[in-house]
C-alpha atoms as a PDB file:
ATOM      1  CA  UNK A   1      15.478  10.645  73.504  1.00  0.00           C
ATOM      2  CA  UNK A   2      14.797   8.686  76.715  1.00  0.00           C
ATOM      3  CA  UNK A   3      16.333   8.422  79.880  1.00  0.00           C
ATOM      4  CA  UNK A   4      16.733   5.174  82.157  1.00  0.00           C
ATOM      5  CA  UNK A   5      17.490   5.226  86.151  1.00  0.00           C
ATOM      6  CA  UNK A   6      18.586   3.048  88.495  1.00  0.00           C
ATOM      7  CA  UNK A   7      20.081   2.851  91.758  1.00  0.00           C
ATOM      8  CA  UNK A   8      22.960   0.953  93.154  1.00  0.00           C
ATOM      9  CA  UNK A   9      24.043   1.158  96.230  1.00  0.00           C
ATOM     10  CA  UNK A  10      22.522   3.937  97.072  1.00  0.00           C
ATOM     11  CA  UNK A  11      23.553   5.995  94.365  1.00  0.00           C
ATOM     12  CA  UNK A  12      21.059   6.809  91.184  1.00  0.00           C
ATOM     13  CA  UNK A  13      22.934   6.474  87.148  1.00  0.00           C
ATOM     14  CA  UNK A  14      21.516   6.800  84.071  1.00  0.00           C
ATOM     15  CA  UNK A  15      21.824   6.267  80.146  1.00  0.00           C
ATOM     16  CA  UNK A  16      20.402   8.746  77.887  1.00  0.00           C
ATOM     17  CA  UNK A  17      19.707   7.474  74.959  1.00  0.00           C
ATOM     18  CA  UNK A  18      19.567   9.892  71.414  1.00  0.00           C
ATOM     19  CA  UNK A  19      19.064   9.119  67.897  1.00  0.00           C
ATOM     20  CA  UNK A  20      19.946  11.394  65.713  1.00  0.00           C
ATOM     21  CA  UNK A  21      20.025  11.416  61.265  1.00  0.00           C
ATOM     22  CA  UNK A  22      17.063   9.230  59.480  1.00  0.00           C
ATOM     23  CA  UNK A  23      17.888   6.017  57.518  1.00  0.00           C
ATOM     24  CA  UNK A  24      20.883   5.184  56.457  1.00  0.00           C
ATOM     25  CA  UNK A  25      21.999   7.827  58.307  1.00  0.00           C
ATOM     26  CA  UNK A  26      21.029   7.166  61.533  1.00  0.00           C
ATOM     27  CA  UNK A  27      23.524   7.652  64.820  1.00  0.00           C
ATOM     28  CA  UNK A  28      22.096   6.211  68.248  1.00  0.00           C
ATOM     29  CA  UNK A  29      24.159   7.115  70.951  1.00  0.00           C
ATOM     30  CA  UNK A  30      23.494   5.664  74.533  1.00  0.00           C
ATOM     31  CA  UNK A  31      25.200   7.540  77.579  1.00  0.00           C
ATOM     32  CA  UNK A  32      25.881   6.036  80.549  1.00  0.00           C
ATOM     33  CA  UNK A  33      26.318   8.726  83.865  1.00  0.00           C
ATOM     34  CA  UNK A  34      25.449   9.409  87.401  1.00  0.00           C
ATOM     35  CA  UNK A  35      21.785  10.646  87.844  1.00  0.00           C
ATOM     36  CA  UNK A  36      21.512  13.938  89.737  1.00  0.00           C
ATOM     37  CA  UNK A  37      18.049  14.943  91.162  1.00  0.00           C
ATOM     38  CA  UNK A  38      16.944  18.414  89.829  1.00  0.00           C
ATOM     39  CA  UNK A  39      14.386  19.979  92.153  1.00  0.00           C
ATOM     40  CA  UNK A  40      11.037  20.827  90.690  1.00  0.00           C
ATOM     41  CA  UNK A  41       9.947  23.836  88.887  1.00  0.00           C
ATOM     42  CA  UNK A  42       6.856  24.180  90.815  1.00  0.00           C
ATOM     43  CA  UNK A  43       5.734  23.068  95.042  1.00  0.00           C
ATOM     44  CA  UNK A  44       3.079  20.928  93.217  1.00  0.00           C
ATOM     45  CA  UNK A  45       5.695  18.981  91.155  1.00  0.00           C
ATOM     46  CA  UNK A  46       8.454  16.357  92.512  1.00  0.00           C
ATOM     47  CA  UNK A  47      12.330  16.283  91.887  1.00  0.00           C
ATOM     48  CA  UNK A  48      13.235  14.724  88.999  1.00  0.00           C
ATOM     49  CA  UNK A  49      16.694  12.958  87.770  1.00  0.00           C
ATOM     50  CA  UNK A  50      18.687  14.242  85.164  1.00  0.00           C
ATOM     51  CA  UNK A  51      22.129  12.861  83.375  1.00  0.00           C
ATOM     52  CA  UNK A  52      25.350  14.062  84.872  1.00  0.00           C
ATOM     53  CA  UNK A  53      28.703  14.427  83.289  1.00  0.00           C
ATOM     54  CA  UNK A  54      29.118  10.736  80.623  1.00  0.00           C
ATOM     55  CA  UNK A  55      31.497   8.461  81.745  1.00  0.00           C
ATOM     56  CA  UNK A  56      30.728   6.155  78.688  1.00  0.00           C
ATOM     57  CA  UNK A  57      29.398   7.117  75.664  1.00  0.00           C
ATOM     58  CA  UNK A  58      28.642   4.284  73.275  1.00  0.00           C
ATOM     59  CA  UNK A  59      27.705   5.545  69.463  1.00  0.00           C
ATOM     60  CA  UNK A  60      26.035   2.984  67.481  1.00  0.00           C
ATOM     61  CA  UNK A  61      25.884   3.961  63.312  1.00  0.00           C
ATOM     62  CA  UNK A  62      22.712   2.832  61.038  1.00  0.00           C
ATOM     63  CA  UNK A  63      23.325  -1.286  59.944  1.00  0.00           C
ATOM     64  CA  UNK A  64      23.503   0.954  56.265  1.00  0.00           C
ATOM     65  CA  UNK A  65      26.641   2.546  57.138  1.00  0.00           C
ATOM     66  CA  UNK A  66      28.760  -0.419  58.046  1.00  0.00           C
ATOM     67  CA  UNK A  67      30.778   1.317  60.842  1.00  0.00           C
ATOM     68  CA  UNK A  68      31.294  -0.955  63.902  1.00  0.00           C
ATOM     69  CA  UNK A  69      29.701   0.269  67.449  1.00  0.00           C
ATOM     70  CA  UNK A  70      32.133   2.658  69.002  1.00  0.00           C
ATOM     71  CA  UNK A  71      32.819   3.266  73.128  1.00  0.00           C
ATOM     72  CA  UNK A  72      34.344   6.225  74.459  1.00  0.00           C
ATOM     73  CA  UNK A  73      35.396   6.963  78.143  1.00  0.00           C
ATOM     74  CA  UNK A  74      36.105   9.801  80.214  1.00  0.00           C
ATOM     75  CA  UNK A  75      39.103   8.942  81.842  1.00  0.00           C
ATOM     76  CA  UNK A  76      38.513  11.403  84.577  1.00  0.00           C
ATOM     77  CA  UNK A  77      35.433   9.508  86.077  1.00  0.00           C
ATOM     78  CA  UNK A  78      35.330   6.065  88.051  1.00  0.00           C
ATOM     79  CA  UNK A  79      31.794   3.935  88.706  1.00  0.00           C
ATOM     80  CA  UNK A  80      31.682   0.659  89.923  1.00  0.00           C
ATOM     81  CA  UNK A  81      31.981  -2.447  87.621  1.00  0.00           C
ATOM     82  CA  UNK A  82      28.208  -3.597  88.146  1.00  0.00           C
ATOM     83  CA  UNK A  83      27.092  -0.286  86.943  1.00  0.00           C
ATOM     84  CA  UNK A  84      29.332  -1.173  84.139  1.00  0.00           C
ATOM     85  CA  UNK A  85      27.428  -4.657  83.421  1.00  0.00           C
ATOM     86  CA  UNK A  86      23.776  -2.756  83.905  1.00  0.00           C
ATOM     87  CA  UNK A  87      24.489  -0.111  81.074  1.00  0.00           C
ATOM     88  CA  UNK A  88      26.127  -2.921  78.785  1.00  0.00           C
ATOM     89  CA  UNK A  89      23.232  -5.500  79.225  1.00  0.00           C
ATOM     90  CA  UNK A  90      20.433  -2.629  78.506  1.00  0.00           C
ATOM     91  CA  UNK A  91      22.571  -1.331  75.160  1.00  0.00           C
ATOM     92  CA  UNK A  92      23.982  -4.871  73.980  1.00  0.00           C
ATOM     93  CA  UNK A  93      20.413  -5.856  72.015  1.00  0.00           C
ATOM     94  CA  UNK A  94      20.724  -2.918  70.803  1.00  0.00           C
ATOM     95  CA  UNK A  95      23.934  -4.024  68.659  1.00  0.00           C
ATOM     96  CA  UNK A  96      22.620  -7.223  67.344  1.00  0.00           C
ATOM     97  CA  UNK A  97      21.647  -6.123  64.344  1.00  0.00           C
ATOM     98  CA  UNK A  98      24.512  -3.633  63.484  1.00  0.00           C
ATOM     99  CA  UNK A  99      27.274  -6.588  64.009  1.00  0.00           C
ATOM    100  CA  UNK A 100      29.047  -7.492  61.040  1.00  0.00           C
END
């Protein structure tokens, strides 16, 4: 699992990506959401961000199985377009090899 932040105009989102299953088997799926700061467990430590509600979930299946990349959006949630672009250009390489 990892989790990369950025800001736009002033406002912090995120994709969480998670790969689940081994092999053949394998699901990645890569998260795209409005970061949200959760404050830190201890004075010493700093605020850290955290995924919010996904607005787009894309879920990628092993090159074994092949399944096409899927998308799925929440059709309750806006973001801007560029955040859009951002998410897609980070998880696009990530489809090259499961492209058929």
């Amino acid at each position: 699992m990892s989790l990369l932040t950025w800001n736009h105009d002033g406002d912090l989102f995120c994709a969480l990506t998670t790969e689940t299953g081994t092999s053949e088997g394998r699901i990645t799926q890569y998260e795209l959401s409005e970061a949200r700061m959760v404050p830190a467990g201890t004075p010493s430590s700093q605020a850290s961000p955290a995924p919010g509600p996904t607005a787009v979930t894309v879920v990628v299946h092993a090159p074994a199985e092949e399944k096409p990349a899927e998308v799925h959006f929440d059709g309750t949630q806006t973001l801007p377009f560029a955040v859009l672009q951002h998410f897609m250009a980070f998880v696009a390489p990530h489809l090259a090899d499961t492209e058929r």
